[in-house]
Structure formats: C-alpha cells, structure tokens
C-alpha atoms as a PDB file:
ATOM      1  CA  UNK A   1      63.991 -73.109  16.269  1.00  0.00           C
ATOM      2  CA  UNK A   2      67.051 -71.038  15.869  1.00  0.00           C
ATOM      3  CA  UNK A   3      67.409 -68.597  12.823  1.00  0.00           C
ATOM      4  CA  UNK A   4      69.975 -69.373  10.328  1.00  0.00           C
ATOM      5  CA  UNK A   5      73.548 -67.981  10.729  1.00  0.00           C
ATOM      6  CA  UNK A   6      74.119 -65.594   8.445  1.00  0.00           C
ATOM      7  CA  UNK A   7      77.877 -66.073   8.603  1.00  0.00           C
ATOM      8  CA  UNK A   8      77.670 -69.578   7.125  1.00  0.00           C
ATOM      9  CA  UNK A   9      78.573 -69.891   3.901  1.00  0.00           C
ATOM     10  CA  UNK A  10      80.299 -66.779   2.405  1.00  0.00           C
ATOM     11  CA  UNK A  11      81.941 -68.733   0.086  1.00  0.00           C
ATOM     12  CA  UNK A  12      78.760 -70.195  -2.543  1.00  0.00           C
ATOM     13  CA  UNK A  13      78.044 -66.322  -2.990  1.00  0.00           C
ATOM     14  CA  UNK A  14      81.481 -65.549  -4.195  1.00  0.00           C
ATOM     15  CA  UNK A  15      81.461 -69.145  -6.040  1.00  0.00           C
ATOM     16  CA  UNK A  16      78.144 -68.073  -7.912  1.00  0.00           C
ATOM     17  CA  UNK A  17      79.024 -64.775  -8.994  1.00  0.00           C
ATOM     18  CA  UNK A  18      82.676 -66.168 -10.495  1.00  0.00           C
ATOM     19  CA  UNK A  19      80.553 -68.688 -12.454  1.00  0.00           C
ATOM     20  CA  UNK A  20      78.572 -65.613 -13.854  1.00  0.00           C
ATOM     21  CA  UNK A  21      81.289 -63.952 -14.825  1.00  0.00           C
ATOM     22  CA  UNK A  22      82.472 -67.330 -16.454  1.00  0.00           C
ATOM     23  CA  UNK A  23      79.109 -67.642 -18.244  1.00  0.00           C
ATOM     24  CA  UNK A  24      78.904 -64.033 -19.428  1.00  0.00           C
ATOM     25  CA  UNK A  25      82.653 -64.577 -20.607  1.00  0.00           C
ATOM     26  CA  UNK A  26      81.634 -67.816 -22.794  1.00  0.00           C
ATOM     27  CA  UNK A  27      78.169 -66.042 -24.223  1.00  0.00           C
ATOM     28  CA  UNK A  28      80.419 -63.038 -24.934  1.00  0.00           C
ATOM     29  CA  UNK A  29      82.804 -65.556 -26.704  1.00  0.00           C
ATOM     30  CA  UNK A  30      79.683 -67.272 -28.867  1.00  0.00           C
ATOM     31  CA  UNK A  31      78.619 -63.823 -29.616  1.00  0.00           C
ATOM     32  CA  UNK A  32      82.321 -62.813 -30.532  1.00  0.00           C
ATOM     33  CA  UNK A  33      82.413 -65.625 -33.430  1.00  0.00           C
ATOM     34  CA  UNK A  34      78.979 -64.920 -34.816  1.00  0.00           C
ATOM     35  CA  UNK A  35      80.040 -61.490 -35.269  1.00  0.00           C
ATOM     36  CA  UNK A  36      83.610 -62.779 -36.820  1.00  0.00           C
ATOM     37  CA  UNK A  37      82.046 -65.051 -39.245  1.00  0.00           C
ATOM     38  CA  UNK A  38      80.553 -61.802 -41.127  1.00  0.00           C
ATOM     39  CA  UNK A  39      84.377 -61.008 -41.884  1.00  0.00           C
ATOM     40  CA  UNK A  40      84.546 -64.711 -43.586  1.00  0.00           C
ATOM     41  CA  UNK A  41      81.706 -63.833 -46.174  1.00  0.00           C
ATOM     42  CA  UNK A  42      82.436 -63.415 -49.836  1.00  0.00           C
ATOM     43  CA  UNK A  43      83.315 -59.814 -50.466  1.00  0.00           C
ATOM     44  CA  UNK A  44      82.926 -57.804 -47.024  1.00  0.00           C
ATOM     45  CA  UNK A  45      83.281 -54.267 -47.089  1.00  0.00           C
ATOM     46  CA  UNK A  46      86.100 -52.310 -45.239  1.00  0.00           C
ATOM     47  CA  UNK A  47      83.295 -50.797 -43.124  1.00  0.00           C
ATOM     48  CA  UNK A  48      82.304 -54.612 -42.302  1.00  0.00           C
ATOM     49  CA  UNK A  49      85.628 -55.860 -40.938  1.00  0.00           C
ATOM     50  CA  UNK A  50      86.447 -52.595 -39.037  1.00  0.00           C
ATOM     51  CA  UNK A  51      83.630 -52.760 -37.106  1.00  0.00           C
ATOM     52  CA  UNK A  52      84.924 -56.809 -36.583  1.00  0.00           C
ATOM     53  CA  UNK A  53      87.923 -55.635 -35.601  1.00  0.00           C
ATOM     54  CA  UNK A  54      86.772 -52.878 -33.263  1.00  0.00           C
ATOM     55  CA  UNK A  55      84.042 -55.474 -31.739  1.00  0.00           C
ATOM     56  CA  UNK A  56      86.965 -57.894 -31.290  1.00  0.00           C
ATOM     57  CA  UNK A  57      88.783 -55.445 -29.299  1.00  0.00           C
ATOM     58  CA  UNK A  58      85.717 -55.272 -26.722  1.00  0.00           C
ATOM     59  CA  UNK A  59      85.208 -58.502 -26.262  1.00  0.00           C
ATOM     60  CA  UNK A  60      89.396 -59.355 -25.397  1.00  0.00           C
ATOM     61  CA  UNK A  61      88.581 -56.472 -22.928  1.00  0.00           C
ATOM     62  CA  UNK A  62      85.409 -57.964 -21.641  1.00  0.00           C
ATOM     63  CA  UNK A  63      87.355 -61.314 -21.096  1.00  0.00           C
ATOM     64  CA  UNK A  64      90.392 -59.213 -19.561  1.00  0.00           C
ATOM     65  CA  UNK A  65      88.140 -58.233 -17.127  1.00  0.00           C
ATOM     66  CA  UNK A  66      85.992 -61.134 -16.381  1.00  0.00           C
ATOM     67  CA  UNK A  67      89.358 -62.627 -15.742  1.00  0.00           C
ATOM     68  CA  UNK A  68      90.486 -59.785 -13.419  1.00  0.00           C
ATOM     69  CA  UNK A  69      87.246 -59.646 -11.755  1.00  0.00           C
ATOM     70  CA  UNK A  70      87.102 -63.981 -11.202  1.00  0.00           C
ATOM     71  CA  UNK A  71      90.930 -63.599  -9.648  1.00  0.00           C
ATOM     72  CA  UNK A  72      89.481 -60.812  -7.553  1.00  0.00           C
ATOM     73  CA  UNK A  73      86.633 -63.103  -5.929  1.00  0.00           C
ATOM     74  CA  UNK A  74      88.684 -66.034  -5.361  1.00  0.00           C
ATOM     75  CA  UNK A  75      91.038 -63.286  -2.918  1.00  0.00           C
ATOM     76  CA  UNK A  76      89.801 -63.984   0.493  1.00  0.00           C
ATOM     77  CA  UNK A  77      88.275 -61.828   1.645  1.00  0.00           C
ATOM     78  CA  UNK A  78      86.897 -61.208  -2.107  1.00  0.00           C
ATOM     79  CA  UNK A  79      87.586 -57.577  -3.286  1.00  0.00           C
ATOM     80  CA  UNK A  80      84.794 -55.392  -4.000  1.00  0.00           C
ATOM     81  CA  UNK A  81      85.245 -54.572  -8.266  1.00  0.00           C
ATOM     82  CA  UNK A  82      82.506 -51.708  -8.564  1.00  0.00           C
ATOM     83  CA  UNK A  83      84.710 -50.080 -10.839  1.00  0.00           C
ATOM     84  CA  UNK A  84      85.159 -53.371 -12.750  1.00  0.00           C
ATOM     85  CA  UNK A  85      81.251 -53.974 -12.714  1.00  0.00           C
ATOM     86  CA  UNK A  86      80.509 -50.892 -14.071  1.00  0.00           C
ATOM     87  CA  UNK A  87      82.909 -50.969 -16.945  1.00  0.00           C
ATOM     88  CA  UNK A  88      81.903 -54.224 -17.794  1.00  0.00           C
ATOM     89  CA  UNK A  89      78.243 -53.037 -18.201  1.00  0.00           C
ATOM     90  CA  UNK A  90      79.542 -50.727 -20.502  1.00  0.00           C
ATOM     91  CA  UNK A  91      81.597 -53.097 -22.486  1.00  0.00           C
ATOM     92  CA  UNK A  92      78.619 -55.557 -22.813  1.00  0.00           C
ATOM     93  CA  UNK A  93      76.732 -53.103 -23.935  1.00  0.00           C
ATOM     94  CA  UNK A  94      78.490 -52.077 -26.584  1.00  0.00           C
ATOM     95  CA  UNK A  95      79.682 -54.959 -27.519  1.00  0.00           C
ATOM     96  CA  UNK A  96      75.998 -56.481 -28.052  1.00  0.00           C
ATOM     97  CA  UNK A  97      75.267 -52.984 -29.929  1.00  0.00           C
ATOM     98  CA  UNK A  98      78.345 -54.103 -32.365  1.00  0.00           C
ATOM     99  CA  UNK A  99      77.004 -57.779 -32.567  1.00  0.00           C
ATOM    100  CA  UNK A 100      73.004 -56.439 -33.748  1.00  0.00           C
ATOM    101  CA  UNK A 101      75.363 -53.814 -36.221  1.00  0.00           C
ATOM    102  CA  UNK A 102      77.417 -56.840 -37.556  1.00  0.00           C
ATOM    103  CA  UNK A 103      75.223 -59.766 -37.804  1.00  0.00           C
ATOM    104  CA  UNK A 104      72.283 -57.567 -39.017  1.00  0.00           C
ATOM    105  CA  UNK A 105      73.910 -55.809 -41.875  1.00  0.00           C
END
C-alpha cells in the first residue's frame, strides 16, 4: 500500500473555499434584507435607517470582497488573500453586530 499523493487534487481545496465565500456572500445577502425590511416599517426613525444605510454599506463591501477574493482562487496558482481574510472577519463582524442592532430594536 502506497500513501496518498499529496499533490493530487489542489484544485477541490480552492473549489471549496470559493463556494464558502459564495455561501457567506448569499447568508450575508439574507441577512442584508432582514435588516432592510426594518427601513420599510411604518414610521422608522432617522436613527433606524442610518444605521440601514451604514449596514448596507458593509455588506456591498463584504460582497466586493467575496468577489475579489473568489477571482483570486480561481488564479492558478490561487493567491494567498490574508489581508482579504482578515478584513472580511472584520466586516462580518460588524455587519452581524448591525443586523442584532437593526432587527432587535
């Protein structure tokens, strides 16, 4: 019995982390129109939609770079985004701190 190259398949790791980034694009999107429907409520308060409008802002950023860092992995050989990884963090982050602000107020 032989062990297992481990030079076979580079490719399903870079194929599984751009469908991550996909998925945590498309949650960030649901979350993004819960948070957006608070704005559509009778009577919302200018504190209310500025905090929309600044959580909107994250989340075109957080698909900005989701979409940066997909392009990036499809590059062969994929470029490293630790820079990109680390902001994103960040943006998620705040941008699920916005969504418990929003939808529980």
């Amino acid at each position: 019995m032989s062990a297992p190259d481990s030079g076979d398949d580079h490719g399903a790791s870079a194929e599984r982390t751009r469908l991550a980034w996909r998925r945590t694009g498309l949650s960030a999107t649901a979350v993004a129109l819960l948070i957006l429907r608070t704005v559509f409520a009778p009577g919302p308060g200018a504190a209310t939609v500025l905090a929309v409008a600044a959580a909107m802002g994250v989340w075109a950023t957080l698909v900005a770079l989701g979409y940066r860092r997909v392009h990036g992995l499809i590059a062969r050989p994929p470029r490293p985004g630790s820079r990109t990884v680390v902001a994103y963090a960040l943006l998620c982050a705040s941008f699920a701190a916005f969504g418990a602000v929003v939808v529980l107020a």
